[in-house]
N, C-alpha and C. Protein backbone atom coordinates (compact mmCIF):
# COMPACT_ATOMS: atom_id res chain seq x y z
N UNK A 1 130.25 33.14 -16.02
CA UNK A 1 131.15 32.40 -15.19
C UNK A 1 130.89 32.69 -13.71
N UNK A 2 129.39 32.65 -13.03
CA UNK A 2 129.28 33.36 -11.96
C UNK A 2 129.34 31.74 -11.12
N UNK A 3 130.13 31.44 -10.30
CA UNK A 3 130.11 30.01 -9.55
C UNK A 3 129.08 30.29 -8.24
N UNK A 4 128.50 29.07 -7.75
CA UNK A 4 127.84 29.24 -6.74
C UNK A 4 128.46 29.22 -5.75
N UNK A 5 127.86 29.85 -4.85
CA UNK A 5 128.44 29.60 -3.04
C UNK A 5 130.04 30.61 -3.07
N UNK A 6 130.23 31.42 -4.16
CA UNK A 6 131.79 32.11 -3.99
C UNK A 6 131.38 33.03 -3.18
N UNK A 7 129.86 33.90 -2.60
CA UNK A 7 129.87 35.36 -2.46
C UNK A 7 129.56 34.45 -0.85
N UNK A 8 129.48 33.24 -0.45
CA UNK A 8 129.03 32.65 0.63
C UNK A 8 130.79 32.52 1.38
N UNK A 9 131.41 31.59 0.42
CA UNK A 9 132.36 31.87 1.05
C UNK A 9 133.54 32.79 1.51
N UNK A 10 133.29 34.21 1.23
CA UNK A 10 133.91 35.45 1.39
C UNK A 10 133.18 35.98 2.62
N UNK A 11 132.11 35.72 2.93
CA UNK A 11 130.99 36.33 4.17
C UNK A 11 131.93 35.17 5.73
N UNK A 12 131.87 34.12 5.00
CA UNK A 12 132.19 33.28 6.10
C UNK A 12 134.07 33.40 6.31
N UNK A 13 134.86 33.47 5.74
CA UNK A 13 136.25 34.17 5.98
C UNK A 13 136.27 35.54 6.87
N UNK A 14 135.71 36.56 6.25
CA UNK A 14 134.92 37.82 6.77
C UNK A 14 134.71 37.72 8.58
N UNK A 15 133.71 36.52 8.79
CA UNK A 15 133.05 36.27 10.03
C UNK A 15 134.52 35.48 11.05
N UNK A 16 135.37 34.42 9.72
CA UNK A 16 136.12 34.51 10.93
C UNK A 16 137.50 34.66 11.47
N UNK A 17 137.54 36.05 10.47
CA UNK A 17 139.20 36.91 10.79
C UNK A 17 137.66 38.21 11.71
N UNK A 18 136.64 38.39 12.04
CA UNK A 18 136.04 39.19 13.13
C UNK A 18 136.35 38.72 14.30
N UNK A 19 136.02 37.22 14.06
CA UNK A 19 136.12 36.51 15.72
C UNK A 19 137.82 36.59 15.91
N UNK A 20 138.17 36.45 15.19
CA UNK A 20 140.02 36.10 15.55
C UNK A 20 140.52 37.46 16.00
N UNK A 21 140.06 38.66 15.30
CA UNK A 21 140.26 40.34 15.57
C UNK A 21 139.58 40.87 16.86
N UNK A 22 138.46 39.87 17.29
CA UNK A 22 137.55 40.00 18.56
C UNK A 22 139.16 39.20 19.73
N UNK A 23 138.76 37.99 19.42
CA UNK A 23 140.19 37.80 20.16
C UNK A 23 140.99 38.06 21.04
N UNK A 24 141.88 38.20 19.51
CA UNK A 24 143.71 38.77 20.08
C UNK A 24 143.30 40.26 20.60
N UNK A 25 142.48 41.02 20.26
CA UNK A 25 142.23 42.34 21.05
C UNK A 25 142.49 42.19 22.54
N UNK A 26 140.96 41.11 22.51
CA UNK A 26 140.78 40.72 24.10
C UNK A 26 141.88 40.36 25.04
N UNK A 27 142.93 39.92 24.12
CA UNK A 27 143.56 38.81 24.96
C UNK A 27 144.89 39.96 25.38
N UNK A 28 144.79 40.96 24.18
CA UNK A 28 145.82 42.05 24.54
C UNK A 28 145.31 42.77 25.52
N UNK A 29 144.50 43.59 25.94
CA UNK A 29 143.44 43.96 26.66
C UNK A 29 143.53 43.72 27.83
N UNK A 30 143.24 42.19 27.91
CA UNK A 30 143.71 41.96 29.34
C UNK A 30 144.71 41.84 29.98
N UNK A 31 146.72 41.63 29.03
CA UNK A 31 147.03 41.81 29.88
C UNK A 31 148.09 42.87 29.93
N UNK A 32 146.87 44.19 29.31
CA UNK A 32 147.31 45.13 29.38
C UNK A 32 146.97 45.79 30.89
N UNK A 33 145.53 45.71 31.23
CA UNK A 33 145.21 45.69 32.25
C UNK A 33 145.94 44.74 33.67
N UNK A 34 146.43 43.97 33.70
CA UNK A 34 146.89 42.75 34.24
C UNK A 34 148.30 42.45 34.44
N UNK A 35 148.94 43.64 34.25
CA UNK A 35 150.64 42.88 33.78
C UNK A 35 151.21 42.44 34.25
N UNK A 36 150.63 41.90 36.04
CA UNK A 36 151.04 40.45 37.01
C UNK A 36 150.75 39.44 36.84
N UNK A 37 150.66 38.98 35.09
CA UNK A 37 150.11 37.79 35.06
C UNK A 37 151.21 37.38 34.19
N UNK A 38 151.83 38.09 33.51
CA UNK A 38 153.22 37.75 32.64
C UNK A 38 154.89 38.21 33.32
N UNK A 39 154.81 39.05 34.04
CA UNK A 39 155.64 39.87 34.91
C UNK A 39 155.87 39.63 36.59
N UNK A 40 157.01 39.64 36.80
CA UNK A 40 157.43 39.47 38.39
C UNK A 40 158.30 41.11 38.51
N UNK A 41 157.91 41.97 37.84
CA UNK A 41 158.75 43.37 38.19
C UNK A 41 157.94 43.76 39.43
N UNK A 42 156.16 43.76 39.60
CA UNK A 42 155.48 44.33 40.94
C UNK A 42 155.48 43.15 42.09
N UNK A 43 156.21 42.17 41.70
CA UNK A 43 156.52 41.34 43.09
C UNK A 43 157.89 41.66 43.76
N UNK A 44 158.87 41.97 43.10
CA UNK A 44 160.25 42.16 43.22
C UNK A 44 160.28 43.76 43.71
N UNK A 45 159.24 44.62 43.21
CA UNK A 45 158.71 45.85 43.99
C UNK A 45 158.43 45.69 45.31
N UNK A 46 157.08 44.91 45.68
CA UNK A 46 156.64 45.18 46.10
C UNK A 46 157.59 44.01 47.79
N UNK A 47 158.09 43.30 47.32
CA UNK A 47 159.09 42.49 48.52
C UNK A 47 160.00 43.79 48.58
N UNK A 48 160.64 44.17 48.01
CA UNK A 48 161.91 45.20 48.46
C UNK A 48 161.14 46.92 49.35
N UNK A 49 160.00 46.52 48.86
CA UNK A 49 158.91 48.08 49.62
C UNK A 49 158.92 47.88 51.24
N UNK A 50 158.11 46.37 50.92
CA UNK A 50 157.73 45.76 52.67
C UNK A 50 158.86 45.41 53.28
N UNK A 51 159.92 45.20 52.71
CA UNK A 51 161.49 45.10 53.64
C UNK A 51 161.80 46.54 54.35
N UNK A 52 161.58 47.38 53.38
CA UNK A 52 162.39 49.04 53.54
C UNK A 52 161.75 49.17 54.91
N UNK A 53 159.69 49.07 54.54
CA UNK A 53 158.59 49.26 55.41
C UNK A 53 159.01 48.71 56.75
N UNK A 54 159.10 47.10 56.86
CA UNK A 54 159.42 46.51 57.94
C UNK A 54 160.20 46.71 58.58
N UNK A 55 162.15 47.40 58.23
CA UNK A 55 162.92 47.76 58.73
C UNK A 55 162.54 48.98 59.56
N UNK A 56 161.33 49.78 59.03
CA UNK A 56 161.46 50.99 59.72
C UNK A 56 160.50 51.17 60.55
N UNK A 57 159.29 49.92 60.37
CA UNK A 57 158.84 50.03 61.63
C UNK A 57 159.02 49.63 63.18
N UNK A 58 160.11 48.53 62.78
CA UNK A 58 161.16 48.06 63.72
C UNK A 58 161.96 49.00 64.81
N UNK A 59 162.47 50.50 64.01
CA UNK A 59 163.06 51.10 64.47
C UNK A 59 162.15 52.49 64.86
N UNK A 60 161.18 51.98 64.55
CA UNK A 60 160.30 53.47 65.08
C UNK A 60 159.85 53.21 66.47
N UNK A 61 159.94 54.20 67.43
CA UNK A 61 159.72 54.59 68.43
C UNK A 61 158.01 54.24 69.15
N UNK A 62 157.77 53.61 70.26
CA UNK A 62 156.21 53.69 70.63
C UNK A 62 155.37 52.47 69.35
N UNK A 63 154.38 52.15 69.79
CA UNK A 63 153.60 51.47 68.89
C UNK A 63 152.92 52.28 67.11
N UNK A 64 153.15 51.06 66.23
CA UNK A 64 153.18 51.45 65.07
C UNK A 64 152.11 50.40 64.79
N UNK A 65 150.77 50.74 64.09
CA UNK A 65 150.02 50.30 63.02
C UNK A 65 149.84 50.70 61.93
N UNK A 66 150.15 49.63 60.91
CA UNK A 66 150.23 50.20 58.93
C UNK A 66 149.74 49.24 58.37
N UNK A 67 148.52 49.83 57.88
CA UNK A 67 147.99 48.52 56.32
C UNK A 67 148.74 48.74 55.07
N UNK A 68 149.36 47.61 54.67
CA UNK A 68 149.91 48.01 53.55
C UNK A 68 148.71 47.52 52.18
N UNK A 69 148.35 48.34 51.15
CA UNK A 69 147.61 47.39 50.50
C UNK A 69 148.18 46.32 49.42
N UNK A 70 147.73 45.08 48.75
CA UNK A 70 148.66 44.40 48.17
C UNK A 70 147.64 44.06 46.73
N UNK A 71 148.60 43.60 45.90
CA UNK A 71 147.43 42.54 45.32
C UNK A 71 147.08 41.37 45.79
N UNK A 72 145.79 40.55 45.21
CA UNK A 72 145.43 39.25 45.94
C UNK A 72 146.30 38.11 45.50
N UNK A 73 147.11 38.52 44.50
CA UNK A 73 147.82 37.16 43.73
C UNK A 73 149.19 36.73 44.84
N UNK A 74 149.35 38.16 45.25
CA UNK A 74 150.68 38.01 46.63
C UNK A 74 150.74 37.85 48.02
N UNK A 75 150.88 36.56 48.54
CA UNK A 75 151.07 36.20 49.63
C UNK A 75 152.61 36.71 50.43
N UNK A 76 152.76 37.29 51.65
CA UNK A 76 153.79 37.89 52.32
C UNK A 76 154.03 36.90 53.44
N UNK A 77 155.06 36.45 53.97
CA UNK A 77 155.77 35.91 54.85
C UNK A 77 157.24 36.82 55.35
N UNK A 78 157.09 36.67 56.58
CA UNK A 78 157.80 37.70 57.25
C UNK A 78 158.76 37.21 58.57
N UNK A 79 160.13 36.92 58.18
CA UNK A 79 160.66 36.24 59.48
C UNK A 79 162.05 37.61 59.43
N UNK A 80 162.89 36.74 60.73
CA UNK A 80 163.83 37.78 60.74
C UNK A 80 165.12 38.22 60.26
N UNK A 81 165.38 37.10 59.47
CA UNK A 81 166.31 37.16 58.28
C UNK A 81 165.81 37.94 57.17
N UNK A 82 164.61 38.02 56.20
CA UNK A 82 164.35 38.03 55.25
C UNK A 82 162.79 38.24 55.42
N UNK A 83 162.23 39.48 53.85
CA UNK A 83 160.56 39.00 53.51
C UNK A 83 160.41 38.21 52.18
N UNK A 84 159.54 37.56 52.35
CA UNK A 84 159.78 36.40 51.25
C UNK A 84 157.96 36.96 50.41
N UNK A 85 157.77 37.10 49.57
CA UNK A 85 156.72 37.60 48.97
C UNK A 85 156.27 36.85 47.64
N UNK A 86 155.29 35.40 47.64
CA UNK A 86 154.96 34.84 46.63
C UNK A 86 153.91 35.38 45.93
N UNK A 87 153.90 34.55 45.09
CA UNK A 87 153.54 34.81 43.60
C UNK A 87 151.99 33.68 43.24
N UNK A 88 151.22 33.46 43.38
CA UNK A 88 149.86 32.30 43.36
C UNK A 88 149.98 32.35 41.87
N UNK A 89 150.16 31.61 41.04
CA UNK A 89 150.35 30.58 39.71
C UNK A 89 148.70 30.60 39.37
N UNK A 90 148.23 30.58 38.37
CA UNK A 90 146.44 30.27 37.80
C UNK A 90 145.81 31.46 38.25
N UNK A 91 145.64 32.05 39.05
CA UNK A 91 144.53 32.82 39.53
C UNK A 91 144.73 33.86 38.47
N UNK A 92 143.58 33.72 37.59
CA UNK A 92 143.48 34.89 36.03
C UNK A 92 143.00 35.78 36.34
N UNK A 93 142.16 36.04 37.65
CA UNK A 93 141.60 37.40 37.72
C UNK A 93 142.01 38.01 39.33
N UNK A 94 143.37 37.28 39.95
CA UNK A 94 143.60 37.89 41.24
C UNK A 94 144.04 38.72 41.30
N UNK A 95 144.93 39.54 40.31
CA UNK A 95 144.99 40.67 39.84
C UNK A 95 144.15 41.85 40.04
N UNK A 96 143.48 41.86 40.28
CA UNK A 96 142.12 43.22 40.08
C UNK A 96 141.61 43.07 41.28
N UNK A 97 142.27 42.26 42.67
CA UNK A 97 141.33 42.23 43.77
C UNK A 97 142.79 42.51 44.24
N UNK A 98 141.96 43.48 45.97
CA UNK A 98 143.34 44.00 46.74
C UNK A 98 143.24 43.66 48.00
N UNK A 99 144.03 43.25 49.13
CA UNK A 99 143.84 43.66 50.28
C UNK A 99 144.75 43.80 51.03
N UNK A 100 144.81 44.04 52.83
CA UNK A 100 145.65 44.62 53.29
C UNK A 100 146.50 43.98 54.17
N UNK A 101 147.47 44.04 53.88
CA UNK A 101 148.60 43.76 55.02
C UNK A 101 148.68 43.99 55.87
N UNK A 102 148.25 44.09 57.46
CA UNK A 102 148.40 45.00 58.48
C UNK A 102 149.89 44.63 59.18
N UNK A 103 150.75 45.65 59.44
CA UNK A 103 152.10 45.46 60.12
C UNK A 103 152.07 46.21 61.91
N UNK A 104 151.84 45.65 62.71
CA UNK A 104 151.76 46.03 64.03
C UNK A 104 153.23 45.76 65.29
N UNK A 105 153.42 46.86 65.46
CA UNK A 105 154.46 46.40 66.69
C UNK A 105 154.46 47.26 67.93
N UNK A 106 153.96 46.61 68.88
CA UNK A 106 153.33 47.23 70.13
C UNK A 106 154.76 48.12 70.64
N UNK A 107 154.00 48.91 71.81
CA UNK A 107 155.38 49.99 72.45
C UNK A 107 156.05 49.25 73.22
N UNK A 108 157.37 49.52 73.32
CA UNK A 108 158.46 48.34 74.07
C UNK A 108 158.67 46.99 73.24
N UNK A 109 158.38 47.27 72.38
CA UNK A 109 158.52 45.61 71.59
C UNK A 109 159.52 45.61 70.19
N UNK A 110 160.50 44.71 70.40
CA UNK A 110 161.30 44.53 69.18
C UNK A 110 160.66 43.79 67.93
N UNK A 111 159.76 43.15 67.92
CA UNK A 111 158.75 42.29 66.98
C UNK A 111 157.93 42.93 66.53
N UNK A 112 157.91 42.66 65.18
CA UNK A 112 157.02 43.32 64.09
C UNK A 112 155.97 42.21 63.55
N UNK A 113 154.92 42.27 64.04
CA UNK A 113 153.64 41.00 63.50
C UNK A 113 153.44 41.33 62.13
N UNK A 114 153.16 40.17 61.63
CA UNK A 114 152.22 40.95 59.96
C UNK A 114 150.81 39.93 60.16
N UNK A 115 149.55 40.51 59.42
CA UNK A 115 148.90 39.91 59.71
C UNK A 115 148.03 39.83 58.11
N UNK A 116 147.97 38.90 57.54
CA UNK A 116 147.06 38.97 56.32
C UNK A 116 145.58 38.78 56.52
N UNK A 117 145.40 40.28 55.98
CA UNK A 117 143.87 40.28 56.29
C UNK A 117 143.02 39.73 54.69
């Protein structure tokens, strides 16, 4: 009772619960590495950081220069009510790239520049 093609189709099931186990690994993986791609907890961080930051360079004495570093997915806007700190939608790998915020406020000056570098 040996049927043909049965030991064929157990190789090919085999091959593709590998690819499906290749996968969902991957897909965990990344956004394990990544967790600004499902999550707004390091945006809601990182706006309430640059507020604390901005308040105090306001009140510091003589000229103040500070890079803050960021991720690339977050754009900062900075007025005098409020910091408003977005979020860029699609970008799958802006995550893993950084750069810096520079916050400058010359001596004698009530204004705090931000400058995205």
């Amino acid at each position: 009772m040996n049927k043909r093609g049965a030991g064929e189709s157990l190789q090919t099931f085999f091959m593709i619960e590998v690819v499906l186990g290749i996968l969902i690994a991957s897909i965990f993986i990344f956004n394990a590495a990544n967790p600004d791609l499902l999550s707004n907890v390091n945006k809601i961080y990182a706006q309430q950081d640059i507020s604390l930051l901005a308040e105090t360079i306001d009140t510091a004495p003589g000229g103040v220069v500070y890079d803050y570093t960021l991720k690339s997915v977050y754009s900062v806007k900075l007025t005098e009510e409020k910091v408003t700190v977005t979020k860029s939608e699609g970008d799958l790998f802006g995550g893993f790239n950084y750069y810096n915020v520079t916050f400058e406020k010359e001596i004698g000056s009530r204004i705090v520049k931000v400058k995205n570098a």
